[in-house]
Protein backbone atom coordinates (compact mmCIF):
# COMPACT_ATOMS: atom_id res chain seq x y z
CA UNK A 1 36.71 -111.34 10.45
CA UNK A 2 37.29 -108.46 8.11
CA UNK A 3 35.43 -106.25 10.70
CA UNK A 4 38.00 -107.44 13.47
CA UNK A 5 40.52 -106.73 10.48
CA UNK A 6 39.43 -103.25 10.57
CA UNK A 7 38.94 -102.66 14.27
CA UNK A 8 42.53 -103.73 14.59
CA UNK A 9 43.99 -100.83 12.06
CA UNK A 10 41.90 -98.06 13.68
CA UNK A 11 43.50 -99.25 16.64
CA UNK A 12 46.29 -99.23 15.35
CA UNK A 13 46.35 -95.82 13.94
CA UNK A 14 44.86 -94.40 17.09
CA UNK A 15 47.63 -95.51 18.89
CA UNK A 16 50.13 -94.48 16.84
CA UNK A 17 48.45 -90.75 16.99
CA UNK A 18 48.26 -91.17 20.72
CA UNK A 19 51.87 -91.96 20.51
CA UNK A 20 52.78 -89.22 18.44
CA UNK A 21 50.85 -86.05 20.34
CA UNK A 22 52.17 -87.94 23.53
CA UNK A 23 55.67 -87.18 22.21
CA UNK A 24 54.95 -83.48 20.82
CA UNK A 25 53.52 -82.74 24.62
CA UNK A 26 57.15 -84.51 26.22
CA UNK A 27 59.03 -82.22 23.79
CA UNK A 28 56.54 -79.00 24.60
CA UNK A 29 56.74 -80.19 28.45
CA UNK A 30 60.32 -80.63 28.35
CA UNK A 31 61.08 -77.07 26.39
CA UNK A 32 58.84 -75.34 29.34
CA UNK A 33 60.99 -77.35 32.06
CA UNK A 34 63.99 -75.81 30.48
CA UNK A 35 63.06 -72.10 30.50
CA UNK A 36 61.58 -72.29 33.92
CA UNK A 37 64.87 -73.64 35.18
CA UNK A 38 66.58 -71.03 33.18
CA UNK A 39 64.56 -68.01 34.77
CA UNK A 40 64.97 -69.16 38.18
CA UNK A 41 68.54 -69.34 37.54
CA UNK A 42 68.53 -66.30 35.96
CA UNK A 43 66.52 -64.82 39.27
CA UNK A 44 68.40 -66.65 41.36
CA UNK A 45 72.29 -65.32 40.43
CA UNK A 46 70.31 -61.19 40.13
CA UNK A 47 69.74 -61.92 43.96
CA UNK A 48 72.78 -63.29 44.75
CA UNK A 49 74.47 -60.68 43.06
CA UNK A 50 71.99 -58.04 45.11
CA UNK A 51 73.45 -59.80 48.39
CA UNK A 52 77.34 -59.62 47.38
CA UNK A 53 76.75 -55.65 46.60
């Protein structure tokens, strides 16, 4: 029983550790998403500016 006990909290804590790094990579993910999509905007407004000229 106590073993079980115990098996349960590491568990436990895992999970909460996989929950937390899963949450740090969605932030770092999401950051990336953001400056990619800024470049290409960025890139994307230099060539339309090349056209117009």
């Amino acid at each position: 029983m106590v073993f079980f006990q115990a098996g349960n909290t590491l568990k436990f804590k895992y999970f909460f550790l996989l929950k937390r790094s899963i949450t740090i990579h969605l932030r770092v993910y999401l950051m990336v998403l953001l400056i990619l999509a800024f470049i290409v905007k960025i890139v994307n407004y230099r060539e339309g500016q090349k056209r117009k000229s």
